[in-house]
PDB file of N, CA and C in Angstrom:
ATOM      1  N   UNK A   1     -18.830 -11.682  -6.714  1.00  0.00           N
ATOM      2  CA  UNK A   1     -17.463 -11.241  -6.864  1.00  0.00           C
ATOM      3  C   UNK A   1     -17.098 -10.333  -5.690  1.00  0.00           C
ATOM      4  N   UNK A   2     -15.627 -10.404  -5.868  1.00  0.00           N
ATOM      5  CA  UNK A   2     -15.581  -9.676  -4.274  1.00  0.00           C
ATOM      6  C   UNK A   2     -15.271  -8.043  -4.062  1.00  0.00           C
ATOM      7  N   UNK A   3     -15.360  -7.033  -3.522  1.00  0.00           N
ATOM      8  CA  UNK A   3     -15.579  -6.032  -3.252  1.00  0.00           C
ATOM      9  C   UNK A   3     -14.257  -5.253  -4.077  1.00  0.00           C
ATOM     10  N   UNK A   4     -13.255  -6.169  -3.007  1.00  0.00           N
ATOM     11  CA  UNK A   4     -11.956  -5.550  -3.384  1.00  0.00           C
ATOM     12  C   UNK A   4     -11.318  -6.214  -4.613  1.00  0.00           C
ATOM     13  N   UNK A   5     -12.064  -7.470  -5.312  1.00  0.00           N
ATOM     14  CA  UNK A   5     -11.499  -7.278  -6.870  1.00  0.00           C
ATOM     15  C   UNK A   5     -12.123  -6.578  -8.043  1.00  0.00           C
ATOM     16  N   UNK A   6     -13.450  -6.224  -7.427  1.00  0.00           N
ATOM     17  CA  UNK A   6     -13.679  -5.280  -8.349  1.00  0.00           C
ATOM     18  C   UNK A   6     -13.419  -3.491  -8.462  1.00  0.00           C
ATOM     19  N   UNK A   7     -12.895  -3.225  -7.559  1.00  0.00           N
ATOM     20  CA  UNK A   7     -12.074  -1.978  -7.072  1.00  0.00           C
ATOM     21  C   UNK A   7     -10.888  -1.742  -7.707  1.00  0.00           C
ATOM     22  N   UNK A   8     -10.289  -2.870  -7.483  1.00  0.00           N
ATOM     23  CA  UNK A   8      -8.920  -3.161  -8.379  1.00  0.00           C
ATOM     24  C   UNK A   8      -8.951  -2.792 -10.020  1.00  0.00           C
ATOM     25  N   UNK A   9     -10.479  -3.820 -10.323  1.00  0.00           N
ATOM     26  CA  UNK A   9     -10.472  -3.538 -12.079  1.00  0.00           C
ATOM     27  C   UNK A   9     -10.890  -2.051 -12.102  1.00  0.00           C
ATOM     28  N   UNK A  10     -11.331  -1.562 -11.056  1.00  0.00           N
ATOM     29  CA  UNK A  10     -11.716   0.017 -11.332  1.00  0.00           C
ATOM     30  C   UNK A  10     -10.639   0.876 -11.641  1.00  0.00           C
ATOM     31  N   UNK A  11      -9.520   0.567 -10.237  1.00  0.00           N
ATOM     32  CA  UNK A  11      -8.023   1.260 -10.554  1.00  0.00           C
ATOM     33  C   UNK A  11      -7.673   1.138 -11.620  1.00  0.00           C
ATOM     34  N   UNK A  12      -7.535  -0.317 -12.435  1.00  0.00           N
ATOM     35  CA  UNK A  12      -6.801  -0.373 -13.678  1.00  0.00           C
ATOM     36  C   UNK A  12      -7.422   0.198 -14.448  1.00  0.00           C
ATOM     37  N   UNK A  13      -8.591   0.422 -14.354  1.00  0.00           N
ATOM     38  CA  UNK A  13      -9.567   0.693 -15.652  1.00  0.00           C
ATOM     39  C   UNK A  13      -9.131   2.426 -15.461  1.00  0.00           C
ATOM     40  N   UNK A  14      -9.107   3.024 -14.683  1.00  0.00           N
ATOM     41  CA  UNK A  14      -8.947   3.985 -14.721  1.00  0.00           C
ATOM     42  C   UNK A  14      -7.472   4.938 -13.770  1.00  0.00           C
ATOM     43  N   UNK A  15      -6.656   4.163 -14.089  1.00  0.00           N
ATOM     44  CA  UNK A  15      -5.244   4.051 -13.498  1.00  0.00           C
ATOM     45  C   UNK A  15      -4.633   5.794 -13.763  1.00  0.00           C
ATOM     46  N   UNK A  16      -5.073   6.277 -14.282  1.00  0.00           N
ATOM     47  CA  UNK A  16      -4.716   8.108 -14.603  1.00  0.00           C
ATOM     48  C   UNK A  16      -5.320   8.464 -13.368  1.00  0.00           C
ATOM     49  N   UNK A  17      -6.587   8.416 -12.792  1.00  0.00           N
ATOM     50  CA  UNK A  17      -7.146   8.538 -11.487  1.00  0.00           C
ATOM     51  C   UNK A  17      -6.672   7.774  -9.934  1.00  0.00           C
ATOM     52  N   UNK A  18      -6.532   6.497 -10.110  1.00  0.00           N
ATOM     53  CA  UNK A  18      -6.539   5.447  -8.926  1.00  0.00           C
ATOM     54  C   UNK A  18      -5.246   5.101  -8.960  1.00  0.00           C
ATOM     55  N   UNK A  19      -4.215   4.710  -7.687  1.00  0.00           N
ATOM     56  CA  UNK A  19      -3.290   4.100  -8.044  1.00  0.00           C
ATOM     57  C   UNK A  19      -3.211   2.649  -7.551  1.00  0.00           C
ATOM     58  N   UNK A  20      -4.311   2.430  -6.580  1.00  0.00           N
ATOM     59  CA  UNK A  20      -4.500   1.154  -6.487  1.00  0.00           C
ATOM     60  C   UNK A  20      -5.483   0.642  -5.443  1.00  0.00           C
ATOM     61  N   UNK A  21      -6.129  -0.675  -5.169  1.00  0.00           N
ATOM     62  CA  UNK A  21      -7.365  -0.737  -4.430  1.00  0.00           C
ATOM     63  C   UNK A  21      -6.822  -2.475  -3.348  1.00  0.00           C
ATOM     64  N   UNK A  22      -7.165  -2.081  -2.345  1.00  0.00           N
ATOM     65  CA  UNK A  22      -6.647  -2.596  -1.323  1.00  0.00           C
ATOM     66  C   UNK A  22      -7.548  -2.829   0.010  1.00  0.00           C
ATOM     67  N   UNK A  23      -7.500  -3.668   0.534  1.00  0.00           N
ATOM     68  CA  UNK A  23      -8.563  -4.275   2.004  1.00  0.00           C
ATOM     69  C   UNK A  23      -8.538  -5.782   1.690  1.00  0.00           C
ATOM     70  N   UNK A  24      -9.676  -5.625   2.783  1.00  0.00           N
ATOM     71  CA  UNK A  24     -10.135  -7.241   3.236  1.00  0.00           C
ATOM     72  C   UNK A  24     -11.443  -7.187   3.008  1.00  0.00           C
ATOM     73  N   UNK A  25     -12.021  -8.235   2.915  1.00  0.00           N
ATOM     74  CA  UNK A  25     -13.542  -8.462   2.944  1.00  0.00           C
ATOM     75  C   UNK A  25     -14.494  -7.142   2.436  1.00  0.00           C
ATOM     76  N   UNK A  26     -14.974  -7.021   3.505  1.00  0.00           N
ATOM     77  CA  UNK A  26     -15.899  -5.215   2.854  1.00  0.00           C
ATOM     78  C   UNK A  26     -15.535  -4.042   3.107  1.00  0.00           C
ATOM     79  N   UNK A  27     -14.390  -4.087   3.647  1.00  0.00           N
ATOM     80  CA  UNK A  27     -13.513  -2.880   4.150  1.00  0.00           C
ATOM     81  C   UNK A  27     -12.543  -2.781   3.283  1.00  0.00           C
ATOM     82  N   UNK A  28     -12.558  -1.870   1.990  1.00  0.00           N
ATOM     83  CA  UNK A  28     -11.777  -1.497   1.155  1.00  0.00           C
ATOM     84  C   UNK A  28     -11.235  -0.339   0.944  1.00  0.00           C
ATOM     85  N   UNK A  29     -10.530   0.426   0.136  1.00  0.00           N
ATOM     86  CA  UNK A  29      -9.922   1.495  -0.216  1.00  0.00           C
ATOM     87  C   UNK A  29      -9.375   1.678  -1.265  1.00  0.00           C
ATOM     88  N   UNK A  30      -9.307   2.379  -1.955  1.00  0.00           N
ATOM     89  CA  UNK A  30      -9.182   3.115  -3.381  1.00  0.00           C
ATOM     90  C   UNK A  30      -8.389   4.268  -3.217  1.00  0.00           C
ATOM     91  N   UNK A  31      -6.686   4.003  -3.436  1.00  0.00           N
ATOM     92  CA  UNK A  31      -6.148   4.966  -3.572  1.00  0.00           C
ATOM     93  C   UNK A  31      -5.968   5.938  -4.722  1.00  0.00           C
ATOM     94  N   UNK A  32      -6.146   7.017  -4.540  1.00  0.00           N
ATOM     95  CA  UNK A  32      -6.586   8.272  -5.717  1.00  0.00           C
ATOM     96  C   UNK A  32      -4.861   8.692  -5.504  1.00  0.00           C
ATOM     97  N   UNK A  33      -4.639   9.204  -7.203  1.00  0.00           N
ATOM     98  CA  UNK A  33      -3.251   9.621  -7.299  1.00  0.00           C
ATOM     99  C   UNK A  33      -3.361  11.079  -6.798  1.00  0.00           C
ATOM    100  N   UNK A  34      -1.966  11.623  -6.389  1.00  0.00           N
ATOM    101  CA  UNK A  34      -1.323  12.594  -6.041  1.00  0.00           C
ATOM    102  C   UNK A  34      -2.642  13.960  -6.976  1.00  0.00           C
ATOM    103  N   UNK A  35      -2.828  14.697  -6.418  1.00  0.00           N
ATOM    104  CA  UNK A  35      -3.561  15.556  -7.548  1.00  0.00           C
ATOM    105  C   UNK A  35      -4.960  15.239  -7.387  1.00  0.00           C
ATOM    106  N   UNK A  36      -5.779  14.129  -6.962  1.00  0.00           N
ATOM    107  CA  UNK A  36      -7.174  14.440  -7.330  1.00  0.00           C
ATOM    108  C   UNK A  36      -7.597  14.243  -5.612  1.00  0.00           C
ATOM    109  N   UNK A  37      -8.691  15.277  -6.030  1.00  0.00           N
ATOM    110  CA  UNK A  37      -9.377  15.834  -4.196  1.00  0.00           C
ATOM    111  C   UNK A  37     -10.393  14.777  -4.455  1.00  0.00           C
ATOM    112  N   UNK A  38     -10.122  13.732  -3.103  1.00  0.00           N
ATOM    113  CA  UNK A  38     -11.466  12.797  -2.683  1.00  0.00           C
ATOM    114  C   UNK A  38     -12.748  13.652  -2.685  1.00  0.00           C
ATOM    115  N   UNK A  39     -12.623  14.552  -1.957  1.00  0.00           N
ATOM    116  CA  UNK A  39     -13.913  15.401  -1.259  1.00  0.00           C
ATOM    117  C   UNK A  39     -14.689  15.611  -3.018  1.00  0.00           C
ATOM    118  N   UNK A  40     -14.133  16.054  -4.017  1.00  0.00           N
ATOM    119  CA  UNK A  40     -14.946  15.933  -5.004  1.00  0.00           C
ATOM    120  C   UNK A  40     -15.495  14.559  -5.823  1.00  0.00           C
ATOM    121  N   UNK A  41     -14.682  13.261  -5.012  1.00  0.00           N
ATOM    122  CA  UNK A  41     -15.107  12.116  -5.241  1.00  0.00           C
ATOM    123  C   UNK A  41     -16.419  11.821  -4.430  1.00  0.00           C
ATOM    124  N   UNK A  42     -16.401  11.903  -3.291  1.00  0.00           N
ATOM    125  CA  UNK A  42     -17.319  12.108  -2.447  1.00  0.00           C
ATOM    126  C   UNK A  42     -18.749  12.768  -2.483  1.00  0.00           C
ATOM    127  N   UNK A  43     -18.682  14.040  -2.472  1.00  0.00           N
ATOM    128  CA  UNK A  43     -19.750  14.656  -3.060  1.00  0.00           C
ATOM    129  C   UNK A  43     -20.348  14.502  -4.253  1.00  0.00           C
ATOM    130  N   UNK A  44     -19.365  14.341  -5.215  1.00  0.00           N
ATOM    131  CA  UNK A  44     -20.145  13.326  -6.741  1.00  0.00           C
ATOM    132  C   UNK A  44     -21.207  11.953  -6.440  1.00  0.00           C
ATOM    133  N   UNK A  45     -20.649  11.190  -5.628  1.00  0.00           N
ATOM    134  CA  UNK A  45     -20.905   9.899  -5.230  1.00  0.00           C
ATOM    135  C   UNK A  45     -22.364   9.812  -4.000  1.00  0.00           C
ATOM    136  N   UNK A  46     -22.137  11.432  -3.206  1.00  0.00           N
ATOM    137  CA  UNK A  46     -23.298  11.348  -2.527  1.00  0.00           C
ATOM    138  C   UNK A  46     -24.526  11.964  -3.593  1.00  0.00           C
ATOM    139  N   UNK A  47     -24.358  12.984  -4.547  1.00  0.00           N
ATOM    140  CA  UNK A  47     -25.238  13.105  -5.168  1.00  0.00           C
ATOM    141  C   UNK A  47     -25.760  12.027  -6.264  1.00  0.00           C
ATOM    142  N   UNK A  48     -25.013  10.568  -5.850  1.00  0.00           N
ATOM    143  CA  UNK A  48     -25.533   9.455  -6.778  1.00  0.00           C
ATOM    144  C   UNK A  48     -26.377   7.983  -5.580  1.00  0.00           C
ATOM    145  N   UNK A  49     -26.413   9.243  -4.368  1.00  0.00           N
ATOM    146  CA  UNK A  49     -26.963   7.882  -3.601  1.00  0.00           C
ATOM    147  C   UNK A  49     -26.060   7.058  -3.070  1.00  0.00           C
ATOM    148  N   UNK A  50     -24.257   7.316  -3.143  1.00  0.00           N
ATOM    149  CA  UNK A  50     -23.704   6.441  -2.084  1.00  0.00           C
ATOM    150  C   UNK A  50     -22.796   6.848  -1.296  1.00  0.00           C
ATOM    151  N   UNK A  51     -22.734   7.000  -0.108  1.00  0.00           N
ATOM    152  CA  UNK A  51     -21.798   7.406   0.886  1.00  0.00           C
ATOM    153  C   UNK A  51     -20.668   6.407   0.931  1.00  0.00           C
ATOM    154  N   UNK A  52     -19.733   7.234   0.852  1.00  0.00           N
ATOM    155  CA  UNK A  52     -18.116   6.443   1.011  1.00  0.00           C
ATOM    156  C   UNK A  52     -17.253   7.527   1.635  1.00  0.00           C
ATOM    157  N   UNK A  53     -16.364   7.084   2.417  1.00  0.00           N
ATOM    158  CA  UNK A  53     -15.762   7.829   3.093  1.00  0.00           C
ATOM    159  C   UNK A  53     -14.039   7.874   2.948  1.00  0.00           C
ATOM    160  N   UNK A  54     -13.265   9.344   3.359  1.00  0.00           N
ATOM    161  CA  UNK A  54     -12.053   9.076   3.091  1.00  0.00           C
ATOM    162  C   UNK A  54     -10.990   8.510   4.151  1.00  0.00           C
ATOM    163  N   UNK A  55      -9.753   7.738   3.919  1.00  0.00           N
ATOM    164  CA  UNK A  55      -9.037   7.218   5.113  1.00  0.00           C
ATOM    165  C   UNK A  55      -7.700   8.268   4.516  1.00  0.00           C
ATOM    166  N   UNK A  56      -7.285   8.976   5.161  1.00  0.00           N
ATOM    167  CA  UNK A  56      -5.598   9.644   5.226  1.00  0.00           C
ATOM    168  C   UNK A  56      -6.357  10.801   4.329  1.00  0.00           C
ATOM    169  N   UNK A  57      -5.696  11.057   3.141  1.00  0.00           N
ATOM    170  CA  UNK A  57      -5.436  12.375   2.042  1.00  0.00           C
ATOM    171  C   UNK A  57      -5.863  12.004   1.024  1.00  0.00           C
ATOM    172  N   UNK A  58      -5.810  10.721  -0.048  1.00  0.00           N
ATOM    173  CA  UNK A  58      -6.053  10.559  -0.951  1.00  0.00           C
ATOM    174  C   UNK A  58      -6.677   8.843  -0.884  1.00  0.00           C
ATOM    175  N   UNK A  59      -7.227   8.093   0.173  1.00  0.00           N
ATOM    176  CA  UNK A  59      -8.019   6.698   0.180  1.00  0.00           C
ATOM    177  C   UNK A  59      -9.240   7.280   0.234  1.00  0.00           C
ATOM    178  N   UNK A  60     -10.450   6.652  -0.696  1.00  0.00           N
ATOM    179  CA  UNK A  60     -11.104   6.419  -0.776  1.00  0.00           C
ATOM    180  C   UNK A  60     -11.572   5.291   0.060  1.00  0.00           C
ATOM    181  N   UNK A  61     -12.434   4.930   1.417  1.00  0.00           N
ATOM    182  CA  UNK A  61     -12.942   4.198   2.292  1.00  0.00           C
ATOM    183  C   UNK A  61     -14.521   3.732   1.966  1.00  0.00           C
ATOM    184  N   UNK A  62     -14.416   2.282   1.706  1.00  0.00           N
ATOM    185  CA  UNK A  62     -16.085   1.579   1.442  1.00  0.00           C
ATOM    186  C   UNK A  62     -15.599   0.804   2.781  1.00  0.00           C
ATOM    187  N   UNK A  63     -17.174   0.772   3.162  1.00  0.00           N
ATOM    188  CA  UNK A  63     -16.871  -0.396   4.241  1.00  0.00           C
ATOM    189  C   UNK A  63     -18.790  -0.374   4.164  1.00  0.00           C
ATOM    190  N   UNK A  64     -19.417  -1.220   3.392  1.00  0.00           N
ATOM    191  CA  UNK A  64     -20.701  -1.277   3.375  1.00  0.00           C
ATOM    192  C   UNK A  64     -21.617  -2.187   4.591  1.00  0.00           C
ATOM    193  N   UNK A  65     -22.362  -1.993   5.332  1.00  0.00           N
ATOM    194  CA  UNK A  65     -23.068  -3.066   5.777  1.00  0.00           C
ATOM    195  C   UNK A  65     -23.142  -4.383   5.197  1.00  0.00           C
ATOM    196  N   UNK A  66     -22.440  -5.382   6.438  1.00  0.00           N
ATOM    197  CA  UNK A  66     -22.637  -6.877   5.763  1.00  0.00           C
ATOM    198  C   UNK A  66     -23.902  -7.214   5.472  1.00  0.00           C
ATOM    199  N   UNK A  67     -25.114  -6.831   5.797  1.00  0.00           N
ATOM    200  CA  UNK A  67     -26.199  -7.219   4.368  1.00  0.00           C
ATOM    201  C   UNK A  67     -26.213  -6.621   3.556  1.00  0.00           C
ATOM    202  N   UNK A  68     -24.997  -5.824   3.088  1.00  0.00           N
ATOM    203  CA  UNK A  68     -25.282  -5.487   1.324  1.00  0.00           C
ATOM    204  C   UNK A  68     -25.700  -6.340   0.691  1.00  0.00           C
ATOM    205  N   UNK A  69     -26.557  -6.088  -0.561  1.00  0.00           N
ATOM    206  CA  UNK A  69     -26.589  -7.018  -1.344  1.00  0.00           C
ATOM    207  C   UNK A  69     -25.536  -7.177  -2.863  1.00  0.00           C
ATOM    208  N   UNK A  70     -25.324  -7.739  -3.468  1.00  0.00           N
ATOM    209  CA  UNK A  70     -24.750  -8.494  -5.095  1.00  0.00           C
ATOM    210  C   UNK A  70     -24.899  -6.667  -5.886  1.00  0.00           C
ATOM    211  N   UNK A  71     -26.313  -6.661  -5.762  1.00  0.00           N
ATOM    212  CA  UNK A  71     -27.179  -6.160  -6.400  1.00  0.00           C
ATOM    213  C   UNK A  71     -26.243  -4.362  -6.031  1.00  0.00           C
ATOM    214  N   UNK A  72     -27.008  -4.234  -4.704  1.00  0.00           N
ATOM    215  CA  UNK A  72     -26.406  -2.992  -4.164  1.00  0.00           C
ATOM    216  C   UNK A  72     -24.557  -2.468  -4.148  1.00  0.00           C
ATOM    217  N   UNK A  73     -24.008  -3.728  -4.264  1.00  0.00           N
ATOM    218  CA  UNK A  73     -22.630  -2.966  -4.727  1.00  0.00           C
ATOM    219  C   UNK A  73     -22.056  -2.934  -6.102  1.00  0.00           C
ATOM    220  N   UNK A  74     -23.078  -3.668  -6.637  1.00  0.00           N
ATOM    221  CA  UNK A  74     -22.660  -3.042  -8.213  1.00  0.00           C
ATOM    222  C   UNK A  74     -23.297  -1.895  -8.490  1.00  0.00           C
ATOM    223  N   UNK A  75     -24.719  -1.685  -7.948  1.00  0.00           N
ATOM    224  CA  UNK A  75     -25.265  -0.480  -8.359  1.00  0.00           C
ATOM    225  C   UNK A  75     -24.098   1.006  -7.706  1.00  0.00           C
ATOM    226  N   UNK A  76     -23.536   0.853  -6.567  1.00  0.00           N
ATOM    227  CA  UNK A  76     -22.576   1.344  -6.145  1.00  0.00           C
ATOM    228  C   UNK A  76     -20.862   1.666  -7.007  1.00  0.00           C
ATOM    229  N   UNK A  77     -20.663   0.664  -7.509  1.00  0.00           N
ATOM    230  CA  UNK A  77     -19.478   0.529  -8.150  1.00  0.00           C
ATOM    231  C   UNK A  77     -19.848   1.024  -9.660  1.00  0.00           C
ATOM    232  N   UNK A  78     -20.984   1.222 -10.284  1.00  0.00           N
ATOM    233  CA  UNK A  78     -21.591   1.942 -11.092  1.00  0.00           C
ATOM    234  C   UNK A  78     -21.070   3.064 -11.284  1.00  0.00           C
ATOM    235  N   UNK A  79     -21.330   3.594 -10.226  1.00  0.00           N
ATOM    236  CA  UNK A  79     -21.789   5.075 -10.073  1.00  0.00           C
ATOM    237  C   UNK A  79     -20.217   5.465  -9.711  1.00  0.00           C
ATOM    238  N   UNK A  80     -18.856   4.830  -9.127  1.00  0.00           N
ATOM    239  CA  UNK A  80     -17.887   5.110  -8.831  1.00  0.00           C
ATOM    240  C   UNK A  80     -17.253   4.978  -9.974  1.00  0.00           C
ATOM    241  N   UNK A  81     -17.525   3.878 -11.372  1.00  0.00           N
ATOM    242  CA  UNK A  81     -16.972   4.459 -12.136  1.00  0.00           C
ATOM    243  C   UNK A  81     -17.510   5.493 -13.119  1.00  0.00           C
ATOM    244  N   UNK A  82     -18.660   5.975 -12.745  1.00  0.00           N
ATOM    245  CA  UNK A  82     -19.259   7.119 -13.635  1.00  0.00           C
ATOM    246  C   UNK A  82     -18.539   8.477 -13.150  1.00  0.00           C
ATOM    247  N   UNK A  83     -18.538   8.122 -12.001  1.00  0.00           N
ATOM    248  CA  UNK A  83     -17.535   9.195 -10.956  1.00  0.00           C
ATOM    249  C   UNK A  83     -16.520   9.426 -11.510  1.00  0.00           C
ATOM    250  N   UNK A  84     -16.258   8.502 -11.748  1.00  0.00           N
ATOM    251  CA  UNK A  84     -13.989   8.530 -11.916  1.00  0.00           C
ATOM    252  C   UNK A  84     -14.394   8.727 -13.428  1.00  0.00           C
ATOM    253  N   UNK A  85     -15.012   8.417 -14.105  1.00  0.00           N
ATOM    254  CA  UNK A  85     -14.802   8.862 -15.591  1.00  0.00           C
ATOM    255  C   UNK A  85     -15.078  10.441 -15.830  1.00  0.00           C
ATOM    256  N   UNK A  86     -16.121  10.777 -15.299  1.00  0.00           N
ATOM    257  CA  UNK A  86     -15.837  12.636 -15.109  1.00  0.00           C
ATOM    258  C   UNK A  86     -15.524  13.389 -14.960  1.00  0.00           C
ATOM    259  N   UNK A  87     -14.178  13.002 -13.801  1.00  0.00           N
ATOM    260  CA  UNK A  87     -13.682  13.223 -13.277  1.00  0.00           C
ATOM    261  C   UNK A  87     -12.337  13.756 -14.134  1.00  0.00           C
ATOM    262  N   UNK A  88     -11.859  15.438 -13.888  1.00  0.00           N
ATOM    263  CA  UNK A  88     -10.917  16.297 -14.475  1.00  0.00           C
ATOM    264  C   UNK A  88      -9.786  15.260 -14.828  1.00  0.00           C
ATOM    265  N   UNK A  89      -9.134  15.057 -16.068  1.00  0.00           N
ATOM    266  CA  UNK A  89      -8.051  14.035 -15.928  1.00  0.00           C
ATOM    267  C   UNK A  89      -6.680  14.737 -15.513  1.00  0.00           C
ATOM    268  N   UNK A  90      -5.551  14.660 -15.194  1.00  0.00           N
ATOM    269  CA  UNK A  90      -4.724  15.351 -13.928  1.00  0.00           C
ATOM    270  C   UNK A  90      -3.585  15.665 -15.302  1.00  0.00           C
ATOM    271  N   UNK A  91      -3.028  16.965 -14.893  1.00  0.00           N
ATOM    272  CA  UNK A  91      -2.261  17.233 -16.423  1.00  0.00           C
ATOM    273  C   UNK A  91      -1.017  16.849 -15.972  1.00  0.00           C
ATOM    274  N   UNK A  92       0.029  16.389 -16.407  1.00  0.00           N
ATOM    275  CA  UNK A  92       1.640  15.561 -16.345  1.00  0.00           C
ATOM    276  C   UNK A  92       2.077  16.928 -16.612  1.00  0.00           C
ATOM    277  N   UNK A  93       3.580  16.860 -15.669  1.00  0.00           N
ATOM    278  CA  UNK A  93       4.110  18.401 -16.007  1.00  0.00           C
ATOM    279  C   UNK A  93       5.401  17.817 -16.922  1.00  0.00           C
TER     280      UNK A  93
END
């Protein structure tokens, strides 16, 4: 399955966090809504073993080595939604 449709079901799955997931091939991005700091996405995610990086203020940037494996980006996408589920939920004013 491909990188950026399973990013997508991440946004929806957790659409209070993400507002939407977007790229090509293995170069993706995960936009985080107004209100939540990547950098604590980040540091969650490195203390789970995966480096991802941010593009602008609020993208989330994967761009994995093309020999990832099947294996290695689900174990990855795991851990991003264990991330985003811990993650403070943002209060509506």
């Amino acid at each position: 399955m491909k990188l950026s449709t399973r990013l997508a079901a991440l946004a929806e799955k957790h659409a209070d966090i993400a507002v939407s997931a977007r790229g090509l091939g293995l170069l993706c991005g995960l936009e985080l809504r107004e209100g939540i700091d990547p950098r604590m996405v980040l540091e969650r995610m490195r203390d789970r073993g995966v480096l991802i990086a941010t593009a602008g203020e609020r993208v989330l940037r994967f761009a994995p080595p093309l020999i990832v494996t099947e294996a290695e980006l689900t174990e990855g996408l795991a851990a991003l939604d264990l991330v985003l589920s811990e993650l403070p939920r943002p209060t509506r004013a």
